[in-house]
PDB file of N, CA and C in Angstrom:
ATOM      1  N   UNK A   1     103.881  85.346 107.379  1.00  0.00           N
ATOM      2  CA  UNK A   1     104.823  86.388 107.718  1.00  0.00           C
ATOM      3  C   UNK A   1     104.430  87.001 109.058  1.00  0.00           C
ATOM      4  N   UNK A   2     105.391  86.831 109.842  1.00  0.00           N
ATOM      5  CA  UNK A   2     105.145  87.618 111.100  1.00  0.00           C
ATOM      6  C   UNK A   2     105.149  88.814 111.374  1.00  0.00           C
ATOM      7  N   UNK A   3     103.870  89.685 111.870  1.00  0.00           N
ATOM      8  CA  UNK A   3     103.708  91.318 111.829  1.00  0.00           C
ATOM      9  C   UNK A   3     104.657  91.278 113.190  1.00  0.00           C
ATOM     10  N   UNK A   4     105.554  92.295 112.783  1.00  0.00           N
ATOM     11  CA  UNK A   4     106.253  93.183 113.976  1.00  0.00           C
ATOM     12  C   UNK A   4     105.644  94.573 113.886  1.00  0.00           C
ATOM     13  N   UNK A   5     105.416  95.004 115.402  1.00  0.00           N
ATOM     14  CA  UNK A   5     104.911  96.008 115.405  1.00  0.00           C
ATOM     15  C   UNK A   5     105.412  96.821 115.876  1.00  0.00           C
ATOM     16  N   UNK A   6     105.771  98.406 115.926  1.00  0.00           N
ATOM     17  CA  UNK A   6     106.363  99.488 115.773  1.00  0.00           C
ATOM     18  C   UNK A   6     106.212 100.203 116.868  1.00  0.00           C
ATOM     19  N   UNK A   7     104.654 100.687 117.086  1.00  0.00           N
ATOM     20  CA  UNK A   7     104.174 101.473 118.411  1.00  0.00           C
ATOM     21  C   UNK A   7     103.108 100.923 118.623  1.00  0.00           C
ATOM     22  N   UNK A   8     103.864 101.026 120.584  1.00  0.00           N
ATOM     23  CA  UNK A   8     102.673 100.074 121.287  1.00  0.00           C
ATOM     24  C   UNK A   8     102.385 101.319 121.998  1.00  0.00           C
ATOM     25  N   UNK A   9     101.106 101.609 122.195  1.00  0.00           N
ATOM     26  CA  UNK A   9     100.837 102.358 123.390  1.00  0.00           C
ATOM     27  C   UNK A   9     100.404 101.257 124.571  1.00  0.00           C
ATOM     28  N   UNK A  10     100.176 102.117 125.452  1.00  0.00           N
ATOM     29  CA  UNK A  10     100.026 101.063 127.141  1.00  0.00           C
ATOM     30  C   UNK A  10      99.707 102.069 127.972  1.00  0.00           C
ATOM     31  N   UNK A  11      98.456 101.388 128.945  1.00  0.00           N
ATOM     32  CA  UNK A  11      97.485 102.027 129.987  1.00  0.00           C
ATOM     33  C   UNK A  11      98.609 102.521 131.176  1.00  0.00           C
ATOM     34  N   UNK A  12      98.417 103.236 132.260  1.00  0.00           N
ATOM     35  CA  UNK A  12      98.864 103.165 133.431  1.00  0.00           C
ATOM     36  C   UNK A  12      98.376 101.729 134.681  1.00  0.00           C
ATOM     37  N   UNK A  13      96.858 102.882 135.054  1.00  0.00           N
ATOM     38  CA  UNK A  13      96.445 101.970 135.857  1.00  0.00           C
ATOM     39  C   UNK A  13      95.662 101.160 135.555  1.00  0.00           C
ATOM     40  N   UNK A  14      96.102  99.785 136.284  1.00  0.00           N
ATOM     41  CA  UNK A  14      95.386  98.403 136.372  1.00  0.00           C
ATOM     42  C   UNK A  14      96.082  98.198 134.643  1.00  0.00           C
ATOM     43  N   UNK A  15      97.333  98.191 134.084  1.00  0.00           N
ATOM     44  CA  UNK A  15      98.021  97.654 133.145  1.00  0.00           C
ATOM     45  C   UNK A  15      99.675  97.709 133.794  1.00  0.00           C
ATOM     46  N   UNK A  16     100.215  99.125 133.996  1.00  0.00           N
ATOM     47  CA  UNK A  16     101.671  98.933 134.279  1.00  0.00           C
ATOM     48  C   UNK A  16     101.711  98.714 135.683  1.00  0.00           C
ATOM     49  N   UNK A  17     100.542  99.012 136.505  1.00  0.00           N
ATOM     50  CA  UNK A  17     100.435  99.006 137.847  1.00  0.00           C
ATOM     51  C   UNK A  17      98.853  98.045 138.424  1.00  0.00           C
ATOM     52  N   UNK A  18      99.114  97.835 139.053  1.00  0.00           N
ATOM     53  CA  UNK A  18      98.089  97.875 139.721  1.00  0.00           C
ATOM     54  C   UNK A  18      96.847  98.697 140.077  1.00  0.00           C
ATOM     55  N   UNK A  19      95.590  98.455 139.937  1.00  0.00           N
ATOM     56  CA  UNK A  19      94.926  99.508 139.798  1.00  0.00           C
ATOM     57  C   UNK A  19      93.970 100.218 141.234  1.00  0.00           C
ATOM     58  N   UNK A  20      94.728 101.200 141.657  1.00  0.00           N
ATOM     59  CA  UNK A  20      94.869 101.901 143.247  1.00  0.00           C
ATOM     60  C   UNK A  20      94.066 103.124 142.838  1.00  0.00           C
ATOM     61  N   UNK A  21      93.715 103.752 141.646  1.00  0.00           N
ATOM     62  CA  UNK A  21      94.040 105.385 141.263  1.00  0.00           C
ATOM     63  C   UNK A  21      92.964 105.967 142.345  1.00  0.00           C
ATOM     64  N   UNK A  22      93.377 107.246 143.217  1.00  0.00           N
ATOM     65  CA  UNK A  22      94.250 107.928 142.109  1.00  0.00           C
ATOM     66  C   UNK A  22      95.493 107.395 142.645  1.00  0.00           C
ATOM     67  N   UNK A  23      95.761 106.790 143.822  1.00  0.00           N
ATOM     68  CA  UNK A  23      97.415 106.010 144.360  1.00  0.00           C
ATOM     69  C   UNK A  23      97.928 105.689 142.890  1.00  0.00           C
ATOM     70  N   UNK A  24      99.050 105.024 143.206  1.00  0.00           N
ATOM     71  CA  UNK A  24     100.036 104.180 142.297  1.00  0.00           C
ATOM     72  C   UNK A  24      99.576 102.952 142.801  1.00  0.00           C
ATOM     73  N   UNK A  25      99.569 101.605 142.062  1.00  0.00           N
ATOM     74  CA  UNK A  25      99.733 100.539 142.366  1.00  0.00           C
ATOM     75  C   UNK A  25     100.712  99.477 142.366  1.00  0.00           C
ATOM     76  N   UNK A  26     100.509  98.522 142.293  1.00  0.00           N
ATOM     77  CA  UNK A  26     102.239  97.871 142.388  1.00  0.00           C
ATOM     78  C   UNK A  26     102.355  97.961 140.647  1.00  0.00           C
ATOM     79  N   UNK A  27     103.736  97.343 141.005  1.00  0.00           N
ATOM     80  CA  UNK A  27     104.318  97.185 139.823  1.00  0.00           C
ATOM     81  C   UNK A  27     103.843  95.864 138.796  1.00  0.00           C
ATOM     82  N   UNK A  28     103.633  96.507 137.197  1.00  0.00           N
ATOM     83  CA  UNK A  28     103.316  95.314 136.717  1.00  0.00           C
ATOM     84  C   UNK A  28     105.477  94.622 136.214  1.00  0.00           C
ATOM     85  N   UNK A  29     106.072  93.838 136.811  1.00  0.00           N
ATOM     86  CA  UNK A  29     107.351  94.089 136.429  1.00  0.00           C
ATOM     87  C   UNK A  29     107.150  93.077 135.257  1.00  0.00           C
ATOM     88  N   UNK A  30     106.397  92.543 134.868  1.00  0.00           N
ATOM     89  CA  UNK A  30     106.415  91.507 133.430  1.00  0.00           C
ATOM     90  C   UNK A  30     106.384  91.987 132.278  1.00  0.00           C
ATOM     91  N   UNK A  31     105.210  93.196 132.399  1.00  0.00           N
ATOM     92  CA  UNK A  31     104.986  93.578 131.698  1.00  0.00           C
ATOM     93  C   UNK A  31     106.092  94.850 131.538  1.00  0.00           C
ATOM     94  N   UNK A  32     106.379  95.327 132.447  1.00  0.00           N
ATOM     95  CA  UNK A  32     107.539  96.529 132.571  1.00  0.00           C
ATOM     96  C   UNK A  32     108.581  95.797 131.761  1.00  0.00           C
ATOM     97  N   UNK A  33     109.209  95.129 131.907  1.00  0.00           N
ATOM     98  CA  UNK A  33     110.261  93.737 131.536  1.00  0.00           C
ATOM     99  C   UNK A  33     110.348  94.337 130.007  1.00  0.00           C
ATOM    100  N   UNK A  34     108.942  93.405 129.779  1.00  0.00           N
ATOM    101  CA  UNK A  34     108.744  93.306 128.025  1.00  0.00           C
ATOM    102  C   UNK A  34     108.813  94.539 127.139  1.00  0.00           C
ATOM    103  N   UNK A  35     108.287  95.584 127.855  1.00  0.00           N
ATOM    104  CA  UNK A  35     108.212  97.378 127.283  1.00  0.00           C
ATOM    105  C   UNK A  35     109.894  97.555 126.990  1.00  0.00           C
ATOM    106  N   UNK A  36     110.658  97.591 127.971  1.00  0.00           N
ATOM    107  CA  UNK A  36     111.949  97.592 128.201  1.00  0.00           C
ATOM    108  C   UNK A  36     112.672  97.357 127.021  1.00  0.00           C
ATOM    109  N   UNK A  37     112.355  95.674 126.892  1.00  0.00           N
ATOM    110  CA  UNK A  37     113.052  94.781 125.958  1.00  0.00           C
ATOM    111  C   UNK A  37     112.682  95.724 124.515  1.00  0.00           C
ATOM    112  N   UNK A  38     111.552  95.375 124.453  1.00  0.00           N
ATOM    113  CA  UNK A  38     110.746  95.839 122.695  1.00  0.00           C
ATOM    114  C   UNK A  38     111.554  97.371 122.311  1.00  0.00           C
ATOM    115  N   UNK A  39     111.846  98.404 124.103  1.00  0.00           N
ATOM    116  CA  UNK A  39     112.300 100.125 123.495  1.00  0.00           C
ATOM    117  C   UNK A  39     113.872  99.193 123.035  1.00  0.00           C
ATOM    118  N   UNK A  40     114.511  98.340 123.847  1.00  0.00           N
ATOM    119  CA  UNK A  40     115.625  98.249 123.154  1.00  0.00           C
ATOM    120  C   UNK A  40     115.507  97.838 121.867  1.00  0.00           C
ATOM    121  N   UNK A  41     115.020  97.665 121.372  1.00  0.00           N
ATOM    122  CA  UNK A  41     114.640  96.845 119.857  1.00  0.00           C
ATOM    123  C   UNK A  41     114.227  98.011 119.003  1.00  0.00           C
ATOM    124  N   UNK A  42     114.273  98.832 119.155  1.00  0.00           N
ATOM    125  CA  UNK A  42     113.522 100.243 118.332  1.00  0.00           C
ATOM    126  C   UNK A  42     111.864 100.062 118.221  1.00  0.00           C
ATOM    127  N   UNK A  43     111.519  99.457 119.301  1.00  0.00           N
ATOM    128  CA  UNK A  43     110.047  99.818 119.396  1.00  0.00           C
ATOM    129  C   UNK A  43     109.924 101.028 120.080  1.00  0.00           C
ATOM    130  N   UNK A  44     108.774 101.851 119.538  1.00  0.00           N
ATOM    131  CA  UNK A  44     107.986 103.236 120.503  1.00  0.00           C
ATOM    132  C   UNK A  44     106.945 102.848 120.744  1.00  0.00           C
ATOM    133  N   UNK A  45     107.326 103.525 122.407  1.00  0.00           N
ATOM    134  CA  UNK A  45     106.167 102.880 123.538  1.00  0.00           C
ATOM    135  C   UNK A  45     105.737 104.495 123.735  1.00  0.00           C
ATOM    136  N   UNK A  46     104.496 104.036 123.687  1.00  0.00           N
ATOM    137  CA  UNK A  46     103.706 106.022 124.140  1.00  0.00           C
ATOM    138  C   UNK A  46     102.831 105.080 124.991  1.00  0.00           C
ATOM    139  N   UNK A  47     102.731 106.027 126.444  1.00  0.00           N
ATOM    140  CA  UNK A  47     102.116 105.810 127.577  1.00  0.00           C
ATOM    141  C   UNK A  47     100.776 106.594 127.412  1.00  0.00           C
ATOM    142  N   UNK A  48      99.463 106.057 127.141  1.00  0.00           N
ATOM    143  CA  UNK A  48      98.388 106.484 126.963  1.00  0.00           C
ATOM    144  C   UNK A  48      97.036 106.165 128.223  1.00  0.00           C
ATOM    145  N   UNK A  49      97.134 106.906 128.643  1.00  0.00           N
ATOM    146  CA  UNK A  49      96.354 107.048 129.846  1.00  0.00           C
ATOM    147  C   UNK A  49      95.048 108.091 130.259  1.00  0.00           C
ATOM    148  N   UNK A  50      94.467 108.265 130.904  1.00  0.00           N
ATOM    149  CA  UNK A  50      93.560 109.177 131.283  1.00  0.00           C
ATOM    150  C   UNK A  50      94.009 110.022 132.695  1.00  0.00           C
ATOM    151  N   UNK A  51      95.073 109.903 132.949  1.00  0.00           N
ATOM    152  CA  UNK A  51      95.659 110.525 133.880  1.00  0.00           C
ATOM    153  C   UNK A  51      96.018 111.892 133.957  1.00  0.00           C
ATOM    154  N   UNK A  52      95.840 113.103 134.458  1.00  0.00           N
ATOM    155  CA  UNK A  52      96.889 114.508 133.755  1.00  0.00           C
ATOM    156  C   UNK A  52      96.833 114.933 134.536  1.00  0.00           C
ATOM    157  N   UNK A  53      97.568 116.155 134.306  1.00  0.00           N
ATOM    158  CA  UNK A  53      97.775 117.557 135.216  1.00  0.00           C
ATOM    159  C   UNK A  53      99.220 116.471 136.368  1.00  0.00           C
ATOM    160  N   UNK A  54      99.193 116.638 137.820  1.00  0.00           N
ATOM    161  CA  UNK A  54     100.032 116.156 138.541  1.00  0.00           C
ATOM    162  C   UNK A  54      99.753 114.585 138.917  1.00  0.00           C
ATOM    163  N   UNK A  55      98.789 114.152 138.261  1.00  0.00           N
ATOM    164  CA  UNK A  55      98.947 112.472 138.595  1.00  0.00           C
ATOM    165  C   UNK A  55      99.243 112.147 137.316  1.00  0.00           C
ATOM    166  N   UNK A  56      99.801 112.680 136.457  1.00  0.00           N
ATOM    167  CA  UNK A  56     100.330 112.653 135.229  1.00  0.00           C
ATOM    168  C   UNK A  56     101.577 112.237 135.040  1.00  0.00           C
ATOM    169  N   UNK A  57     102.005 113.471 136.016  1.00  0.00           N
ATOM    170  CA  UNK A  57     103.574 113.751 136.651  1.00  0.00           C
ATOM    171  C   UNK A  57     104.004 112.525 136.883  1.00  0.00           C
ATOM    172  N   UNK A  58     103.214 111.893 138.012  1.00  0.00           N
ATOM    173  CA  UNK A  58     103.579 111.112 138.786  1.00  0.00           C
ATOM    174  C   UNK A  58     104.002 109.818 138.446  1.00  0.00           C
ATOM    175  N   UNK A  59     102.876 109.769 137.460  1.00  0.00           N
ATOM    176  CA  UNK A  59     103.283 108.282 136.652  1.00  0.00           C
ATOM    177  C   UNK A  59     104.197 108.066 135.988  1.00  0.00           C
ATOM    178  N   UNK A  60     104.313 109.116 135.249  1.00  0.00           N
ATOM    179  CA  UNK A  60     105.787 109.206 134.462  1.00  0.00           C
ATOM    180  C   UNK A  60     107.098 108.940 135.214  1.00  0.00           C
ATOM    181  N   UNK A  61     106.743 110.039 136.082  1.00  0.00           N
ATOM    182  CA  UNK A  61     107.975 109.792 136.989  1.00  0.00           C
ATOM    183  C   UNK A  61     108.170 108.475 137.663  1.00  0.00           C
ATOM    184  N   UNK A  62     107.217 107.663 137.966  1.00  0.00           N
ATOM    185  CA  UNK A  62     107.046 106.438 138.804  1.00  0.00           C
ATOM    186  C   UNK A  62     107.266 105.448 137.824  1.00  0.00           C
ATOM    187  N   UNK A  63     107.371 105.614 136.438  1.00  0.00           N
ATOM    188  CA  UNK A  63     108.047 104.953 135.479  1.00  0.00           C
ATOM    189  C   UNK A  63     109.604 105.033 135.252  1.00  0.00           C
ATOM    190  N   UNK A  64     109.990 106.266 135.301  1.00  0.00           N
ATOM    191  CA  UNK A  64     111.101 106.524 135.332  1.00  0.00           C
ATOM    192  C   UNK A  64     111.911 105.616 136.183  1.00  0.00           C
ATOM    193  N   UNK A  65     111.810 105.909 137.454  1.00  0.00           N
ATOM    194  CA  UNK A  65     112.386 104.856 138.424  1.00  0.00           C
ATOM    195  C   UNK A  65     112.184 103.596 138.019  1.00  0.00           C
ATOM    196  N   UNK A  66     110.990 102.977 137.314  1.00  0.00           N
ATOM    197  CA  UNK A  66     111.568 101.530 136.763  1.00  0.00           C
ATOM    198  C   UNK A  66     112.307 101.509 135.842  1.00  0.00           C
ATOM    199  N   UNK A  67     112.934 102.394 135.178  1.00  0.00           N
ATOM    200  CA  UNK A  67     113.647 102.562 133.690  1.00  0.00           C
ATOM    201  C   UNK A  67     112.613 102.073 132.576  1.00  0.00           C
ATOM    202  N   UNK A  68     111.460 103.024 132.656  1.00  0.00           N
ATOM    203  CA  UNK A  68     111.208 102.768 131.531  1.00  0.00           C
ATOM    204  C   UNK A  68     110.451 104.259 130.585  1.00  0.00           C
ATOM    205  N   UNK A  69     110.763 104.529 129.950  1.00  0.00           N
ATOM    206  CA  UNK A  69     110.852 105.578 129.584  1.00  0.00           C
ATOM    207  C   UNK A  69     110.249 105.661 128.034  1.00  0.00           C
ATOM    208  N   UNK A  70     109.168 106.854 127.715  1.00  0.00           N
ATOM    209  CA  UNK A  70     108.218 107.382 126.310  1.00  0.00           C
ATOM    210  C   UNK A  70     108.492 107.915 125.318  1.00  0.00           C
ATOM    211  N   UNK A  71     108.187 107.584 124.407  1.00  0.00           N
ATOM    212  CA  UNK A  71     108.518 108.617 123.029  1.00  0.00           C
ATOM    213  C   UNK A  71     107.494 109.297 122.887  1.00  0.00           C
ATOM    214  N   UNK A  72     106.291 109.178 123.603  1.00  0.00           N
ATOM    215  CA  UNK A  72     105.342 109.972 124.274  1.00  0.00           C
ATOM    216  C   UNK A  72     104.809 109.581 125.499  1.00  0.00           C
ATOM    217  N   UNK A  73     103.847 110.936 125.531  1.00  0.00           N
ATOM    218  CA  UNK A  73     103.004 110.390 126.428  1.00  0.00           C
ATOM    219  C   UNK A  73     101.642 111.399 126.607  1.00  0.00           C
ATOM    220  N   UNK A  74     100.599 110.318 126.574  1.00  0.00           N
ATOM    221  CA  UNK A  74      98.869 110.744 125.770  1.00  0.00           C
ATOM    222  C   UNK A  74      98.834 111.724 124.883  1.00  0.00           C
ATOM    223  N   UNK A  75     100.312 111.587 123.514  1.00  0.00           N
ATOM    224  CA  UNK A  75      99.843 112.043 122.115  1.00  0.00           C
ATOM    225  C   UNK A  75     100.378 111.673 121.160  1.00  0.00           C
ATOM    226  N   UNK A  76     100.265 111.934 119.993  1.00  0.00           N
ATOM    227  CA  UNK A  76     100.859 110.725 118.963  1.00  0.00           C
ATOM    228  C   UNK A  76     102.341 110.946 118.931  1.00  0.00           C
ATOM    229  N   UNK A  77     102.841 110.320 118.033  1.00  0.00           N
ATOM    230  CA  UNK A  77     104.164 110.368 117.629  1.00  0.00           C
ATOM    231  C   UNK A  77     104.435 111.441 116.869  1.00  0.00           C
ATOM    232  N   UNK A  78     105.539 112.699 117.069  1.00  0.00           N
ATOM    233  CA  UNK A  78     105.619 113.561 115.952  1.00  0.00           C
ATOM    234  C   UNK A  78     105.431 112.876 114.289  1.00  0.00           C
ATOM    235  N   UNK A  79     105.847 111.855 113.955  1.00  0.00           N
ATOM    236  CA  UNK A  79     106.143 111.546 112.724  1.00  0.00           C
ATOM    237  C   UNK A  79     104.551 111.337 112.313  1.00  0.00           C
ATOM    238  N   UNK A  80     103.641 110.887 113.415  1.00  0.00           N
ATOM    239  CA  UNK A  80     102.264 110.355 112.977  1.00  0.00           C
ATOM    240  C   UNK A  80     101.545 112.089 112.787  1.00  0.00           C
ATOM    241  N   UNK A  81     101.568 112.577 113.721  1.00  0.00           N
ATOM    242  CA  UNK A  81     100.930 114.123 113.641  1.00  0.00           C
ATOM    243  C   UNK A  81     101.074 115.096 112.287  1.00  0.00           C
ATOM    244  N   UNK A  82     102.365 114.296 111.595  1.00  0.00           N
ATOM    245  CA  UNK A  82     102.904 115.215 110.600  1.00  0.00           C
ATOM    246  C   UNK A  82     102.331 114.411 109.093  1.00  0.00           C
ATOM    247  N   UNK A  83     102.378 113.095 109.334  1.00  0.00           N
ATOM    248  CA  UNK A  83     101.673 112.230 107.973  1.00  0.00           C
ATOM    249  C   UNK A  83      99.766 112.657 108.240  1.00  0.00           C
ATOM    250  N   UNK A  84      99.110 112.889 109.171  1.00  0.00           N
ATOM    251  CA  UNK A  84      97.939 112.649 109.204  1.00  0.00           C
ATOM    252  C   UNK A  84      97.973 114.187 109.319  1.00  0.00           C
ATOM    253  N   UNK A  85      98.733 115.439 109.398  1.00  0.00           N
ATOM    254  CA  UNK A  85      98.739 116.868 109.685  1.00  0.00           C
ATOM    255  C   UNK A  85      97.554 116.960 110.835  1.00  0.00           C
ATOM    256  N   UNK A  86      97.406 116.309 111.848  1.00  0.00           N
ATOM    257  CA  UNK A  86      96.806 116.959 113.140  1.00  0.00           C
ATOM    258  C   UNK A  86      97.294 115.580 114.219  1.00  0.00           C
ATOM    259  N   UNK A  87      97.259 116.636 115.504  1.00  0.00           N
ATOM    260  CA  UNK A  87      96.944 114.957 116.741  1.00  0.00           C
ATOM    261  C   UNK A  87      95.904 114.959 117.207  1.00  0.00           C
ATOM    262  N   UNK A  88      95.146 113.901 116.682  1.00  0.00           N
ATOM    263  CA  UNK A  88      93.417 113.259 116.811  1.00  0.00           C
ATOM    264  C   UNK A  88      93.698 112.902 118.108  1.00  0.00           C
ATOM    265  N   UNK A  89      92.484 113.042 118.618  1.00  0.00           N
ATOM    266  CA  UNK A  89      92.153 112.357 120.187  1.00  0.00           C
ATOM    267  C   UNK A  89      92.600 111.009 120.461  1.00  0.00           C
ATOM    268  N   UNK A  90      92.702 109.876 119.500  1.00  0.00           N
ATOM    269  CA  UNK A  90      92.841 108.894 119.337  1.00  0.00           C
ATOM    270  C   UNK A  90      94.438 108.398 118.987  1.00  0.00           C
ATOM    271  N   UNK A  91      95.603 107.599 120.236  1.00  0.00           N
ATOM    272  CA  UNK A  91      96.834 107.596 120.040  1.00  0.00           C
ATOM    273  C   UNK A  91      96.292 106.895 118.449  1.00  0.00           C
ATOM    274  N   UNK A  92      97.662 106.976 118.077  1.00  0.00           N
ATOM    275  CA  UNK A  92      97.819 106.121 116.484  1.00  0.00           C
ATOM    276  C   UNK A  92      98.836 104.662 117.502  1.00  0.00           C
ATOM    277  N   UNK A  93      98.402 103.675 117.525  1.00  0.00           N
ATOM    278  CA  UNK A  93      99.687 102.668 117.437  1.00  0.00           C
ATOM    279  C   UNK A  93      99.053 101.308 116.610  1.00  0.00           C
ATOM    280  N   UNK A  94      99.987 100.645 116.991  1.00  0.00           N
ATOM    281  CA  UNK A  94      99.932  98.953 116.005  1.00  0.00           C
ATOM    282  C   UNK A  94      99.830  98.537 117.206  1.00  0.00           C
ATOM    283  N   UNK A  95      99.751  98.292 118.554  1.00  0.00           N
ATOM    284  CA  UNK A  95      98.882  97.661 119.703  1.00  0.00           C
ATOM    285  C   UNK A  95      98.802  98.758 120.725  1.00  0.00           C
ATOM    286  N   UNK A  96      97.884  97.845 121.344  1.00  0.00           N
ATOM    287  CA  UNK A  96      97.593  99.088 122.580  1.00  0.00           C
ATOM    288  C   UNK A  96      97.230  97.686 123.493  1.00  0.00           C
ATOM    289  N   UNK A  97      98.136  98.141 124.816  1.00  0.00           N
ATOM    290  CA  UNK A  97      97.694  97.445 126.159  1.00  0.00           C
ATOM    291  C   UNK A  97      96.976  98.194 127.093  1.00  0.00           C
ATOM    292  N   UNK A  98      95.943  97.608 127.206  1.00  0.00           N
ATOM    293  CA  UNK A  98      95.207  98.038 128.252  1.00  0.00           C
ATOM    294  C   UNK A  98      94.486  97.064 129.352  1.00  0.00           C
ATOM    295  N   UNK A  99      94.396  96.969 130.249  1.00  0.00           N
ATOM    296  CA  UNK A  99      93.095  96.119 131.326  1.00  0.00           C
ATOM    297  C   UNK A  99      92.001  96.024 131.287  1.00  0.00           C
ATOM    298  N   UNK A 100      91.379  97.174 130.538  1.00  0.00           N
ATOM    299  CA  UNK A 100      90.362  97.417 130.008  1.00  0.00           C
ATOM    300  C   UNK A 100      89.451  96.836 128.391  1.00  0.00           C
ATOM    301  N   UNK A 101      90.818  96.015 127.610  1.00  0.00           N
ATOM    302  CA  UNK A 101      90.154  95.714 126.186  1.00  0.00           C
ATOM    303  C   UNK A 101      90.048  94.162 126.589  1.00  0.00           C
ATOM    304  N   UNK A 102      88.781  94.128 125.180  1.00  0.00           N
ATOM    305  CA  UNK A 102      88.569  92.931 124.796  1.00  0.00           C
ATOM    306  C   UNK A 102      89.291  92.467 123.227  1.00  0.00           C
ATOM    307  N   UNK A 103      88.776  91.205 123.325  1.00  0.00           N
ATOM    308  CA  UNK A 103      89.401  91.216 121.957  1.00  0.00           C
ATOM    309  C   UNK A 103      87.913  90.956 120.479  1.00  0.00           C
ATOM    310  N   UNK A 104      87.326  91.760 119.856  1.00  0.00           N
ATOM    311  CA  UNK A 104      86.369  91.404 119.286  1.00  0.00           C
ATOM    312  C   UNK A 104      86.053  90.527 118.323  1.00  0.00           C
ATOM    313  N   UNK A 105      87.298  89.512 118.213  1.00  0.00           N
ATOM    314  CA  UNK A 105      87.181  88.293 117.190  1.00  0.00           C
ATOM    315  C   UNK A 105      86.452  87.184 118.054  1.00  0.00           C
ATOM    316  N   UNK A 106      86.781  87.548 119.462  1.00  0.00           N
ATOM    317  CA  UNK A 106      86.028  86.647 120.450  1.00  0.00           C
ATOM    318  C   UNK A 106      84.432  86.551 120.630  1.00  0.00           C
ATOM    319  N   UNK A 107      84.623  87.641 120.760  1.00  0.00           N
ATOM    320  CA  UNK A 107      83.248  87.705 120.754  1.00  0.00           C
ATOM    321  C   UNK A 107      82.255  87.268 119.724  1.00  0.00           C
ATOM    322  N   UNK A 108      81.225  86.766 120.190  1.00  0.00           N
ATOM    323  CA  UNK A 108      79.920  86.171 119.366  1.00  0.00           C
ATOM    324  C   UNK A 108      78.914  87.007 119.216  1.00  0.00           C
ATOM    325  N   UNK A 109      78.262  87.040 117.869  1.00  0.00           N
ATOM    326  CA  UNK A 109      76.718  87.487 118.177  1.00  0.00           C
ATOM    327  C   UNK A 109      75.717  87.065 119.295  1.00  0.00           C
ATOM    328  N   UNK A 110      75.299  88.044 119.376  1.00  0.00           N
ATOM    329  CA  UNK A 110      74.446  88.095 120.528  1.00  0.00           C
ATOM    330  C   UNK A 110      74.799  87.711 122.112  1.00  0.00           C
ATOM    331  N   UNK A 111      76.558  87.594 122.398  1.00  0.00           N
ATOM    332  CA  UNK A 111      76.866  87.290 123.479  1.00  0.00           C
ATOM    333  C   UNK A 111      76.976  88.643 124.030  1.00  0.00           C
ATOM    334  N   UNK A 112      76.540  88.537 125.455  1.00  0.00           N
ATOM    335  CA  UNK A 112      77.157  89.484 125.777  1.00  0.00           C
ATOM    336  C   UNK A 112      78.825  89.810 126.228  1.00  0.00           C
ATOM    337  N   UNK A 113      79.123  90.692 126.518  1.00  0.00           N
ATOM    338  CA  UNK A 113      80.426  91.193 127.135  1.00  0.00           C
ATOM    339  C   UNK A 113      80.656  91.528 128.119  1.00  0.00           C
ATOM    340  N   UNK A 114      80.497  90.710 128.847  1.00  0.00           N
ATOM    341  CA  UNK A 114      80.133  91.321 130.538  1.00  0.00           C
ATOM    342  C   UNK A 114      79.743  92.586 131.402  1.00  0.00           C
ATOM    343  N   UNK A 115      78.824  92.657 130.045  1.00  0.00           N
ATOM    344  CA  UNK A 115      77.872  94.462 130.463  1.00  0.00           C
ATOM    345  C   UNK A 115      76.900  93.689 131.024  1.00  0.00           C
TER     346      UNK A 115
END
């Protein structure tokens, strides 16, 4: 049975862009593409980032102009805040894109991870 998944969160930089920060970087448009497709499908995309205050702004807004647009952004979903009664530091989703992950089925004992 194939898992469909519900909420994706997704990085800014060096995932939807290129990674410039604190600039903007280019556009990831493949990945922009696919976000797009999945919100038409009744997927929720929450934009989870380390970004705030006015480079916060920016991204959002610099999303906007690609049409792509949050059911958040760096906090959970009302519906999740209200089943778990708080918003934990930690988004809630069923994937998360980032530039930054690995995948830990890959990984071996005693390999390292390019630390």
């Amino acid at each position: 049975m194939k898992m469909e998944y519900q909420i994706i969160a997704v990085d800014f930089d060096g995932t939807l862009c290129t990674d410039c920060f604190p600039k903007i970087g280019q556009p990831n448009t493949a990945l922009i593409e696919l976000l797009q497709g999945l919100k038409q499908q009744g997927r929720q995309i929450i934009l989870w980032t380390c970004r705030c205050g006015n480079q916060l702004e920016e991204a959002v807004e610099w999303c906007r102009k690609w049409e792509l647009e949050f059911d958040a952004v760096n906090e959970n979903l009302p519906e999740i805040i209200e089943r778990y009664g708080s918003d934990g530091r930690k988004i809630y989703a069923d994937v998360y894109i980032d530039d930054k992950s690995c995948f830990p089925w890959e990984v071996k004992k005693d390999e390292k991870v390019g630390l």
